[in-house]
PDB file of N, CA and C in Angstrom:
ATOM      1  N   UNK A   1      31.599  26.784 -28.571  1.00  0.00           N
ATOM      2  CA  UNK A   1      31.685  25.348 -28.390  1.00  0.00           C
ATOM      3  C   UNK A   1      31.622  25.030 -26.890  1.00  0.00           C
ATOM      4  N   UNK A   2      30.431  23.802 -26.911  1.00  0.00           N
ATOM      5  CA  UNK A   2      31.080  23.582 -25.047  1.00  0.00           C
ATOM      6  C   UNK A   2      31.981  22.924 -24.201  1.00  0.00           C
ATOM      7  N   UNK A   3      32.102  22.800 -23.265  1.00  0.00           N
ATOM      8  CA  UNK A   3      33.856  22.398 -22.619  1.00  0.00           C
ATOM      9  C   UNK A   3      33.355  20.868 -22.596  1.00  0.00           C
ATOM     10  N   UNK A   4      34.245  20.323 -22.678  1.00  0.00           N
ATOM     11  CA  UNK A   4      33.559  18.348 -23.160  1.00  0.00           C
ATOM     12  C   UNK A   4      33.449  18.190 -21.128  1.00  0.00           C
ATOM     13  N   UNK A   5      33.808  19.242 -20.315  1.00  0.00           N
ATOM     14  CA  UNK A   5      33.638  18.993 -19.018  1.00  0.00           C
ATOM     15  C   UNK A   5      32.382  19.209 -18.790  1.00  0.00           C
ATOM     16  N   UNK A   6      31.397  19.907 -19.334  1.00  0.00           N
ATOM     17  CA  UNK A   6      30.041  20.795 -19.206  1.00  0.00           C
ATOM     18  C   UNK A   6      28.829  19.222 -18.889  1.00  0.00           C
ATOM     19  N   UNK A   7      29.380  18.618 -19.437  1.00  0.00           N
ATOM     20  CA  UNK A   7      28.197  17.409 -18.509  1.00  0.00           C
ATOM     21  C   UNK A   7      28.675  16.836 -17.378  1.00  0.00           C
ATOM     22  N   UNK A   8      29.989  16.961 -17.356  1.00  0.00           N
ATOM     23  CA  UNK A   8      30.504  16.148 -16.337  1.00  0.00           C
ATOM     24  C   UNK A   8      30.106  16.677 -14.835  1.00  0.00           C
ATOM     25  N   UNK A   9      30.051  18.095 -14.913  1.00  0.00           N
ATOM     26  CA  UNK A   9      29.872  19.230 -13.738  1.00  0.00           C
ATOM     27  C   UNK A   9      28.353  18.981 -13.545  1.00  0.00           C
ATOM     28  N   UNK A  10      27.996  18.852 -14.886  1.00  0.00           N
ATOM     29  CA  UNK A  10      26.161  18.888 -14.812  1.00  0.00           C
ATOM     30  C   UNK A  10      25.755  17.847 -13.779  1.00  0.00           C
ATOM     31  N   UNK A  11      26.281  16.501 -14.110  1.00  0.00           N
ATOM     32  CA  UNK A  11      26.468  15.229 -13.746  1.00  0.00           C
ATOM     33  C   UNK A  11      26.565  15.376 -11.940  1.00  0.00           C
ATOM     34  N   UNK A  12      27.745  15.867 -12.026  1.00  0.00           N
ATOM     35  CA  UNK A  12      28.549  16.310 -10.246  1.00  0.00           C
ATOM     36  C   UNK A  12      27.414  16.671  -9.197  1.00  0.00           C
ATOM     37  N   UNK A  13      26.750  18.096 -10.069  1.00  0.00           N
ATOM     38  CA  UNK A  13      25.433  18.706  -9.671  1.00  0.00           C
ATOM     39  C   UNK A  13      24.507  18.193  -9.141  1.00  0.00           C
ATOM     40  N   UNK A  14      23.985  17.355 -10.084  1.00  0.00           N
ATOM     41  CA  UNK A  14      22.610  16.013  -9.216  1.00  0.00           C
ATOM     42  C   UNK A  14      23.161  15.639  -8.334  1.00  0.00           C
ATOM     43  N   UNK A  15      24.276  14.898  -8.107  1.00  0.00           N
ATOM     44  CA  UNK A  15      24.534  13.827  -7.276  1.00  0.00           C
ATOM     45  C   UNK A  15      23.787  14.306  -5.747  1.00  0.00           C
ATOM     46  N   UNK A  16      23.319  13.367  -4.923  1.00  0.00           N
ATOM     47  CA  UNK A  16      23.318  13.395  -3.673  1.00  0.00           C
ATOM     48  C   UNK A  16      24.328  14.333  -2.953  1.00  0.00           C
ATOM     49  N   UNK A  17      24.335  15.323  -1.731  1.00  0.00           N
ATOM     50  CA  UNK A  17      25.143  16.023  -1.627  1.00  0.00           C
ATOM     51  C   UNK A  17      25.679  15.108  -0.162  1.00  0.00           C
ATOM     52  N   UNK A  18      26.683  15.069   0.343  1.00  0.00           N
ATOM     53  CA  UNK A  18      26.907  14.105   1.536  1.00  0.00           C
ATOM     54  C   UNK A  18      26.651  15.334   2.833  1.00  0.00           C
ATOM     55  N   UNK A  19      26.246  13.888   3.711  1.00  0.00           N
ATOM     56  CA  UNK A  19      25.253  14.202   5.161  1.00  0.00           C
ATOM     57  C   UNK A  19      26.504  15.161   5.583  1.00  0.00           C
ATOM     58  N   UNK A  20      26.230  15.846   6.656  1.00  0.00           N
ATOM     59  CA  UNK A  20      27.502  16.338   7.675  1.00  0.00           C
ATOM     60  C   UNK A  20      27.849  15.367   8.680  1.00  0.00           C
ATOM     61  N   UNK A  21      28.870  15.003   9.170  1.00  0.00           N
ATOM     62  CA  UNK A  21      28.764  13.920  10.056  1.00  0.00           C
ATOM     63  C   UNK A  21      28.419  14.653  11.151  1.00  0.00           C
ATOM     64  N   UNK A  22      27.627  13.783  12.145  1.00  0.00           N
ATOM     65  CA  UNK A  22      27.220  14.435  13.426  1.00  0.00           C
ATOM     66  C   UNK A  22      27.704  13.751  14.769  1.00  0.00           C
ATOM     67  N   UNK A  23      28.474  14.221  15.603  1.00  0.00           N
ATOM     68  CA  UNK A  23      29.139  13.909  16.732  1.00  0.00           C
ATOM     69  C   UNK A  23      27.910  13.511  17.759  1.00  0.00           C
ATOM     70  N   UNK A  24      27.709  11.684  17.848  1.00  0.00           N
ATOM     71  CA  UNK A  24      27.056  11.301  18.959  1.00  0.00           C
ATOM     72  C   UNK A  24      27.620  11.381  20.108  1.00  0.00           C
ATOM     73  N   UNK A  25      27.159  11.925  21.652  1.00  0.00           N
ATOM     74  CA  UNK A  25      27.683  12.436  22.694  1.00  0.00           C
ATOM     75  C   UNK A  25      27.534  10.680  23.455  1.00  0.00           C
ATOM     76  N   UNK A  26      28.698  10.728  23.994  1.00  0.00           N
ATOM     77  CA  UNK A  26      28.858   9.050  25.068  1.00  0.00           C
ATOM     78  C   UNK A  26      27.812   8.771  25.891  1.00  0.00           C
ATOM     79  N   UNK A  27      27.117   7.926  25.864  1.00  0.00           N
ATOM     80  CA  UNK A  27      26.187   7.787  27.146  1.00  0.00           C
ATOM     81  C   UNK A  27      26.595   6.598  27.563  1.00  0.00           C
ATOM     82  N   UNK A  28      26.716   7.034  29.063  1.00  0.00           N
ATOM     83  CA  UNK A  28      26.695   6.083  30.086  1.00  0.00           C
ATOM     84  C   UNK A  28      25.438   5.344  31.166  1.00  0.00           C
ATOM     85  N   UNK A  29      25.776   3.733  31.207  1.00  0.00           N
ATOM     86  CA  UNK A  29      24.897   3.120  31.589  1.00  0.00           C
ATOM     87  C   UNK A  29      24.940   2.417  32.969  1.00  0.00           C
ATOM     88  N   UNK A  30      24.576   2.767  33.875  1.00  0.00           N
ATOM     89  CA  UNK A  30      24.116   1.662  35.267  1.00  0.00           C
ATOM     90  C   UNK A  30      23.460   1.435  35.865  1.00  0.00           C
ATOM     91  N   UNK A  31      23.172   0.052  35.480  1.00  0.00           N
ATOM     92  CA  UNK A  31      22.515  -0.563  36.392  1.00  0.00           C
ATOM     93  C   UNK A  31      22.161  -1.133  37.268  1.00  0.00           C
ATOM     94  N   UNK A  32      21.389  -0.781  38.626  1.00  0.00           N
ATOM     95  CA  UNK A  32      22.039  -1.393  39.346  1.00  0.00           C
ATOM     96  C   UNK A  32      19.890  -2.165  39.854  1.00  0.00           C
ATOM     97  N   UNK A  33      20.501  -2.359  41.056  1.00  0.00           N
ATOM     98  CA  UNK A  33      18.896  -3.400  40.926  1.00  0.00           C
ATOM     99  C   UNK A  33      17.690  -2.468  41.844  1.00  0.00           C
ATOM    100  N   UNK A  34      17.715  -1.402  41.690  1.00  0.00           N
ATOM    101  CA  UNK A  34      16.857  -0.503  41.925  1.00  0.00           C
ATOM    102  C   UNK A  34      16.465   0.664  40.366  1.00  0.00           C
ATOM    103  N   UNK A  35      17.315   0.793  39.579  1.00  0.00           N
ATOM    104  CA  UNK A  35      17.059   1.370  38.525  1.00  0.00           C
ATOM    105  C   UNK A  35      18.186   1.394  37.223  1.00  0.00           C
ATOM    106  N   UNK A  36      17.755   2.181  36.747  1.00  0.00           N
ATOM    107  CA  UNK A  36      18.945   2.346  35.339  1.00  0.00           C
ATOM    108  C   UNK A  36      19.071   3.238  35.128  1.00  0.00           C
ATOM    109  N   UNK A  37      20.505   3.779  35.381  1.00  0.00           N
ATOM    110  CA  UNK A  37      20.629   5.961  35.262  1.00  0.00           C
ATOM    111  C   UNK A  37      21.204   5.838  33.667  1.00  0.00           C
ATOM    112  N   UNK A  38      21.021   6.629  33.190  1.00  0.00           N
ATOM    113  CA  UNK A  38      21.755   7.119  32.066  1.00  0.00           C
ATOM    114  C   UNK A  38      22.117   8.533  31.985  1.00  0.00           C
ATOM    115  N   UNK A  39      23.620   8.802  31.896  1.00  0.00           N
ATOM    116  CA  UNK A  39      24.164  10.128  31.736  1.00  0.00           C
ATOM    117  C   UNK A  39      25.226   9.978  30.802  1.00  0.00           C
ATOM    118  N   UNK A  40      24.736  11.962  30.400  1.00  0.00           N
ATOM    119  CA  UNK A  40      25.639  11.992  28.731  1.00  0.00           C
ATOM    120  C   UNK A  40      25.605  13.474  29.316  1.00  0.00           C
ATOM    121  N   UNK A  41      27.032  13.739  28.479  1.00  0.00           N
ATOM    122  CA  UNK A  41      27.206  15.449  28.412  1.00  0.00           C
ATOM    123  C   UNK A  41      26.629  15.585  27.445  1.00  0.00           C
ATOM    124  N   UNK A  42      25.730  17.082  27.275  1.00  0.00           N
ATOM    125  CA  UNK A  42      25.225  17.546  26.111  1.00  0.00           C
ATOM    126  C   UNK A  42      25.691  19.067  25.907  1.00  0.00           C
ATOM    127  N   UNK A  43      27.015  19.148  26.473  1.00  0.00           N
ATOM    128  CA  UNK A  43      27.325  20.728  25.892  1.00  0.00           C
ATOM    129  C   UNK A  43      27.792  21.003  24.640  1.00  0.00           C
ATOM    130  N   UNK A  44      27.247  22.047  24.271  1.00  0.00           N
ATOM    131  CA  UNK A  44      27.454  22.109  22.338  1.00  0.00           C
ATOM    132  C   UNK A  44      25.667  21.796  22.335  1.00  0.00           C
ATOM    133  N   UNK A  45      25.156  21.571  22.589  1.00  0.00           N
ATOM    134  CA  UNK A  45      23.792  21.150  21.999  1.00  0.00           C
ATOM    135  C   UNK A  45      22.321  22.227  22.718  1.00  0.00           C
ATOM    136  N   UNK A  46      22.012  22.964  22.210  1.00  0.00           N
ATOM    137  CA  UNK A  46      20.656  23.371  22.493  1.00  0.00           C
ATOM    138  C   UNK A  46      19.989  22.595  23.260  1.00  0.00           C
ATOM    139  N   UNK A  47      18.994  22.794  24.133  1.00  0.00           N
ATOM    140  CA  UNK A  47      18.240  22.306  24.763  1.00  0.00           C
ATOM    141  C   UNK A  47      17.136  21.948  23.871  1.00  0.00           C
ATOM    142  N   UNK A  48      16.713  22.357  22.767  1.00  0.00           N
ATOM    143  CA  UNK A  48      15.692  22.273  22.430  1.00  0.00           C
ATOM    144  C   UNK A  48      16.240  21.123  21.347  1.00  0.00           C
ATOM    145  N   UNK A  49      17.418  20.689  21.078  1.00  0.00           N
ATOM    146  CA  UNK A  49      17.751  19.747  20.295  1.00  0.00           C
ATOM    147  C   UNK A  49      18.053  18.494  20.844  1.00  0.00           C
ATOM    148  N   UNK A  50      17.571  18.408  22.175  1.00  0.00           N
ATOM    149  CA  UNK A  50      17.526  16.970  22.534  1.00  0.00           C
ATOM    150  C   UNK A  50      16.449  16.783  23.560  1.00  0.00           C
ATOM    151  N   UNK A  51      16.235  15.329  22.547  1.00  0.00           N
ATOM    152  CA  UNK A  51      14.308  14.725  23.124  1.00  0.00           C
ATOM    153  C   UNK A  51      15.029  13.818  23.889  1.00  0.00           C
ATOM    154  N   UNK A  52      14.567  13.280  24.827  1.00  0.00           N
ATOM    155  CA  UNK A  52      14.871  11.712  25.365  1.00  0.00           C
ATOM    156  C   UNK A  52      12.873  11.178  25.444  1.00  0.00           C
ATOM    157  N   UNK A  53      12.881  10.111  24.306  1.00  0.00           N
ATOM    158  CA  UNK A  53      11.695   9.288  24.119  1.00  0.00           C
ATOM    159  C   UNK A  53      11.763   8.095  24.794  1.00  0.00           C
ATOM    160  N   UNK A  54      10.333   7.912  25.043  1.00  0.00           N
ATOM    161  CA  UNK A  54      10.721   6.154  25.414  1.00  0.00           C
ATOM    162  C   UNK A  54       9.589   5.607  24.192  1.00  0.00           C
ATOM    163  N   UNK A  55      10.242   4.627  23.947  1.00  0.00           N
ATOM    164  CA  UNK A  55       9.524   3.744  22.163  1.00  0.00           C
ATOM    165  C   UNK A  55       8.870   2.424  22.577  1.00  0.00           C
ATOM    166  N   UNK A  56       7.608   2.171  22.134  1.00  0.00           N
ATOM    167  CA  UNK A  56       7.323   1.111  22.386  1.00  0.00           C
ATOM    168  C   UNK A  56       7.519   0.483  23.599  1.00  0.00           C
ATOM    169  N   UNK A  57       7.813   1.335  25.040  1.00  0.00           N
ATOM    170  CA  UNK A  57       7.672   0.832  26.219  1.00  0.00           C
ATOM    171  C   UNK A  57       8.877  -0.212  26.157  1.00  0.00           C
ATOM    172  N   UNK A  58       9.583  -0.159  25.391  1.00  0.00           N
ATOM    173  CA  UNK A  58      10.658  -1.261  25.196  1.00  0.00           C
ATOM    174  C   UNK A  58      12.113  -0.540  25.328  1.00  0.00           C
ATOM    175  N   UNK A  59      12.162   1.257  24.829  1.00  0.00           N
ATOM    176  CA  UNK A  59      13.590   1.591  23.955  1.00  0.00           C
ATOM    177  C   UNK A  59      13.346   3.247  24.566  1.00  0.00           C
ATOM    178  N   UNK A  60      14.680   3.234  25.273  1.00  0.00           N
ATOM    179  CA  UNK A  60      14.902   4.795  25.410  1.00  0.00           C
ATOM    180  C   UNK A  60      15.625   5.304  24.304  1.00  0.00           C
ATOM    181  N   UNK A  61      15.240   6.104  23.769  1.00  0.00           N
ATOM    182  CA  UNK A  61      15.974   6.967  22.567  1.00  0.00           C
ATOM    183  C   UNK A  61      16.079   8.334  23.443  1.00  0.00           C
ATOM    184  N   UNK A  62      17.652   8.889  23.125  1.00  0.00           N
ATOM    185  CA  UNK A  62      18.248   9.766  23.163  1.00  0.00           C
ATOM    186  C   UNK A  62      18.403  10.593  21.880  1.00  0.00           C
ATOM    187  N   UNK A  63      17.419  11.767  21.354  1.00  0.00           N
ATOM    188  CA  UNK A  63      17.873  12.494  20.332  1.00  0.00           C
ATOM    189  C   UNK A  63      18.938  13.842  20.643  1.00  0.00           C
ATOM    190  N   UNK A  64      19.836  14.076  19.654  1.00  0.00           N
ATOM    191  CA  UNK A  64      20.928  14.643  19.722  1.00  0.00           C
ATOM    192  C   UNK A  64      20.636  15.469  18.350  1.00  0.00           C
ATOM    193  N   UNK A  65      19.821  16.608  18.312  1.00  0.00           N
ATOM    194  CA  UNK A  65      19.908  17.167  16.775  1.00  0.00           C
ATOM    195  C   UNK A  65      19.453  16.414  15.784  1.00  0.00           C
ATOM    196  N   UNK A  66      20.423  15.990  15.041  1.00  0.00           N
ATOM    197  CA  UNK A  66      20.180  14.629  13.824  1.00  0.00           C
ATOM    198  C   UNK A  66      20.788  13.264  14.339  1.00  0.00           C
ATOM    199  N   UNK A  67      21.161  13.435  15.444  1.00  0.00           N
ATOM    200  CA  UNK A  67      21.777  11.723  15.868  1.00  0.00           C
ATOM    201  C   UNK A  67      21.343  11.516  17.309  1.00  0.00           C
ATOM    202  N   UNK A  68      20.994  10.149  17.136  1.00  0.00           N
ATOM    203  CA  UNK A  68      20.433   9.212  18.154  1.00  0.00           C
ATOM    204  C   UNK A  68      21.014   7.972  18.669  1.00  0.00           C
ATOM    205  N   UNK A  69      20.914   7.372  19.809  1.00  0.00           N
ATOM    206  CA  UNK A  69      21.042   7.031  20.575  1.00  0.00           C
ATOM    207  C   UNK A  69      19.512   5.849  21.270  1.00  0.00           C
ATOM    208  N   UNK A  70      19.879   4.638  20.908  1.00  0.00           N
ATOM    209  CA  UNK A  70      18.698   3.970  21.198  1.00  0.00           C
ATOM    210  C   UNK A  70      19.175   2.809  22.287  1.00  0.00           C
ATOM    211  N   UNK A  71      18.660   2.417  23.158  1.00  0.00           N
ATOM    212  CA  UNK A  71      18.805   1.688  24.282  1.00  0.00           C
ATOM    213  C   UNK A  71      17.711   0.588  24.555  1.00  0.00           C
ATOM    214  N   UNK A  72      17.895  -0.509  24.813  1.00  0.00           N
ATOM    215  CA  UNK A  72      16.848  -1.642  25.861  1.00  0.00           C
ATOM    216  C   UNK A  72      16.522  -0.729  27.070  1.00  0.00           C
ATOM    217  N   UNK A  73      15.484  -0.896  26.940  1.00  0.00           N
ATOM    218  CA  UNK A  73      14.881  -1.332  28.826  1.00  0.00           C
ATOM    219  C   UNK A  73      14.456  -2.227  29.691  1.00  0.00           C
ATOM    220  N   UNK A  74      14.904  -2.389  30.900  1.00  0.00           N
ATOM    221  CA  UNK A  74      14.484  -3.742  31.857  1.00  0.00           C
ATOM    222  C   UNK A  74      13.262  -3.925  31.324  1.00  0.00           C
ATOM    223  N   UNK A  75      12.411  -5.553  31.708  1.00  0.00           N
ATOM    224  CA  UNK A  75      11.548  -5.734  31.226  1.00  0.00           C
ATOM    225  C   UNK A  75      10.740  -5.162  32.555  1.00  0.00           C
ATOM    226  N   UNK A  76      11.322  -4.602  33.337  1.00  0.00           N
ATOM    227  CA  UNK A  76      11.054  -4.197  34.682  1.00  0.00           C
ATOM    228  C   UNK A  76      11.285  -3.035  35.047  1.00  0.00           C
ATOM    229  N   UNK A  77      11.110  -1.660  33.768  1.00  0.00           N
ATOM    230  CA  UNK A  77      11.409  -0.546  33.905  1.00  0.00           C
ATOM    231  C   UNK A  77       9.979  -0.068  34.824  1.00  0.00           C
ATOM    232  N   UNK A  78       9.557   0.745  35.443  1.00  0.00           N
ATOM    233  CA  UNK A  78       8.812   1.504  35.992  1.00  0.00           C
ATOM    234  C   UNK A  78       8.147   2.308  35.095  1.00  0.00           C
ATOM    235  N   UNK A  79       7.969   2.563  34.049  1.00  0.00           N
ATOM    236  CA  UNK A  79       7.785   4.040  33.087  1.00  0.00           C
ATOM    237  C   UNK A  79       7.189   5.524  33.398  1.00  0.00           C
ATOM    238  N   UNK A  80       6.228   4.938  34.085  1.00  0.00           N
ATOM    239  CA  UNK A  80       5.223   6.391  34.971  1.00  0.00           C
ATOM    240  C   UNK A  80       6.692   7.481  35.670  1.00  0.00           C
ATOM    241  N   UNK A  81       7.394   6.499  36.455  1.00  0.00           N
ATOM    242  CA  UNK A  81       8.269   7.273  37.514  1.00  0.00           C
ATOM    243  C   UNK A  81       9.361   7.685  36.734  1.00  0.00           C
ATOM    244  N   UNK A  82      10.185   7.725  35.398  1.00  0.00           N
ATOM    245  CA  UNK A  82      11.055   8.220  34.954  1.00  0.00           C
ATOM    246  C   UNK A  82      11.663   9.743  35.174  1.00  0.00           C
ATOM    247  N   UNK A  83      12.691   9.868  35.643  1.00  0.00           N
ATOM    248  CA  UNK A  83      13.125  11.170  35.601  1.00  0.00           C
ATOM    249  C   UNK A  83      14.572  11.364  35.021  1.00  0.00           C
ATOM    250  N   UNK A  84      14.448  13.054  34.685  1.00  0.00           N
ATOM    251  CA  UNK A  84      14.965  13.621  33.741  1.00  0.00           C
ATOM    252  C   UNK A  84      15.676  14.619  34.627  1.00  0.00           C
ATOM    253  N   UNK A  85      17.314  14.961  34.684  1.00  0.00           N
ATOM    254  CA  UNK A  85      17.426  16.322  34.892  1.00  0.00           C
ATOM    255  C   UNK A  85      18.958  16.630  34.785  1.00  0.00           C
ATOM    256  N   UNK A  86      19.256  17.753  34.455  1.00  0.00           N
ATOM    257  CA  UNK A  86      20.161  18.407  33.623  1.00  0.00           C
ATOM    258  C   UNK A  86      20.744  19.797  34.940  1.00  0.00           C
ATOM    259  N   UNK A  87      22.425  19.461  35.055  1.00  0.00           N
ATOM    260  CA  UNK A  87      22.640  20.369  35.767  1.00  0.00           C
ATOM    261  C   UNK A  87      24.167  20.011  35.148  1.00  0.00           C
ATOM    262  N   UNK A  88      24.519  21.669  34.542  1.00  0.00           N
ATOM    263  CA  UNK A  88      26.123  21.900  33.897  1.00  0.00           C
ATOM    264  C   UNK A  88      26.106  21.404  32.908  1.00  0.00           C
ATOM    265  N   UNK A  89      24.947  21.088  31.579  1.00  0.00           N
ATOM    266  CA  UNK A  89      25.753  19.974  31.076  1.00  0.00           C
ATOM    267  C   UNK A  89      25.538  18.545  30.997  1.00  0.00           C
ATOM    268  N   UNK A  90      25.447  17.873  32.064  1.00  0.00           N
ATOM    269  CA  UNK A  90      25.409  16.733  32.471  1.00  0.00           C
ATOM    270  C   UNK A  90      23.807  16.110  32.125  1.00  0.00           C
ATOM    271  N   UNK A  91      22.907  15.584  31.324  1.00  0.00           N
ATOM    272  CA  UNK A  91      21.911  14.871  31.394  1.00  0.00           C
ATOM    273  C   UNK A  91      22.375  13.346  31.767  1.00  0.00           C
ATOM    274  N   UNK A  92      20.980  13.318  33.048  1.00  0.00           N
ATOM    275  CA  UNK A  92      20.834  12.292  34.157  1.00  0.00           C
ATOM    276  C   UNK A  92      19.431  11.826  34.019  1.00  0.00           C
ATOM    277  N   UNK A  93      19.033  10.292  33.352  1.00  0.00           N
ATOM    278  CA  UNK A  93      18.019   9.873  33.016  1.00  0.00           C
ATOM    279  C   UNK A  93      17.836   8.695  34.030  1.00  0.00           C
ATOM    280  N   UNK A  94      17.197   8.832  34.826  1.00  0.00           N
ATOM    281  CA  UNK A  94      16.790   7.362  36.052  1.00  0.00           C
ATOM    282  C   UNK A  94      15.420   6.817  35.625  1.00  0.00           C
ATOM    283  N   UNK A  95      15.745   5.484  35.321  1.00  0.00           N
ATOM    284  CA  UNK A  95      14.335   4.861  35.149  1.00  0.00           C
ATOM    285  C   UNK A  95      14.115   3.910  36.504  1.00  0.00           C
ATOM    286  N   UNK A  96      13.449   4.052  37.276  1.00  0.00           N
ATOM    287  CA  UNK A  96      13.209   3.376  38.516  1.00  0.00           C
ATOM    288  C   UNK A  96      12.479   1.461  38.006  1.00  0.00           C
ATOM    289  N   UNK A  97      13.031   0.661  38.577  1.00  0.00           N
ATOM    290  CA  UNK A  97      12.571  -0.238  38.178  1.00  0.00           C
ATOM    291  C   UNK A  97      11.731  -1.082  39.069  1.00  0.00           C
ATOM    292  N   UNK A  98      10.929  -1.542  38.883  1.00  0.00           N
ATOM    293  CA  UNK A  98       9.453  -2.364  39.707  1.00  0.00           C
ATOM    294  C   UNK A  98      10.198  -3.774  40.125  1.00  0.00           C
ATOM    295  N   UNK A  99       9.792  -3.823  41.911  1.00  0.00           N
ATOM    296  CA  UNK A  99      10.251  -5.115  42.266  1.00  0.00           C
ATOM    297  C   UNK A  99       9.633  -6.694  41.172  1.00  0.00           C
ATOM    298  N   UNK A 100      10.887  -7.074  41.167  1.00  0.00           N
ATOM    299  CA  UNK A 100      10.379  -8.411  40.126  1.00  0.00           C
ATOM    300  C   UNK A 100       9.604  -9.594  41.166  1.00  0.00           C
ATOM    301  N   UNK A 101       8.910 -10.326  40.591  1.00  0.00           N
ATOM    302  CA  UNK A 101       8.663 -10.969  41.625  1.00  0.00           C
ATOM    303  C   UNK A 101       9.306 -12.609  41.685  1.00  0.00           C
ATOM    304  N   UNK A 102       8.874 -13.061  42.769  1.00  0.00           N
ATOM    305  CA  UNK A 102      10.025 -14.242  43.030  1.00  0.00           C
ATOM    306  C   UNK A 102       9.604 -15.301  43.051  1.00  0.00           C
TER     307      UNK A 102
END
């Protein structure tokens, strides 16, 4: 005979299994009127598990593994001149920004 639980487990089985939660790392923002730095610790994280994109010329995305991090940019970001660089730990994203005009 079967256990009157035997669908219930069956049932359990399908379900969707839940995500792992994933620890987004703090990023910090300033701006000041020459550019926009952004820095985040990324220790714990592979190098090869974090992209920093820029989207639509509009949105810096910070990927972190499976979690992200999406940001505005001045309408006065620079994009060509962006730099990237990583020392201890520490990612340091400067977007240089283009004199506005007056």
């Amino acid at each position: 005979m079967a256990s009157p639980y035997s669908q219930q487990t069956h049932t359990l089985n399908i379900l969707p299994q839940p995500h792992r939660l994933t620890h987004v790392p703090h990023v910090s923002k300033e701006d000041t009127p020459n550019a926009c730095v952004f820095t985040t610790n990324i220790s714990g994280y592979k190098v090869e598990d974090v992209q920093v994109q820029v989207e639509d010329d509009e949105y810096l995305v910070l990927r972190f593994g499976h979690a992200a991090r999406k940001f505005d940019l001045p309408p006065n970001a620079c994009l060509q001149k962006i730099e990237a660089t990583c020392n201890t730990d520490i990612l340091t994203i400067t977007i240089p920004k283009r004199a506005m005009a007056a």
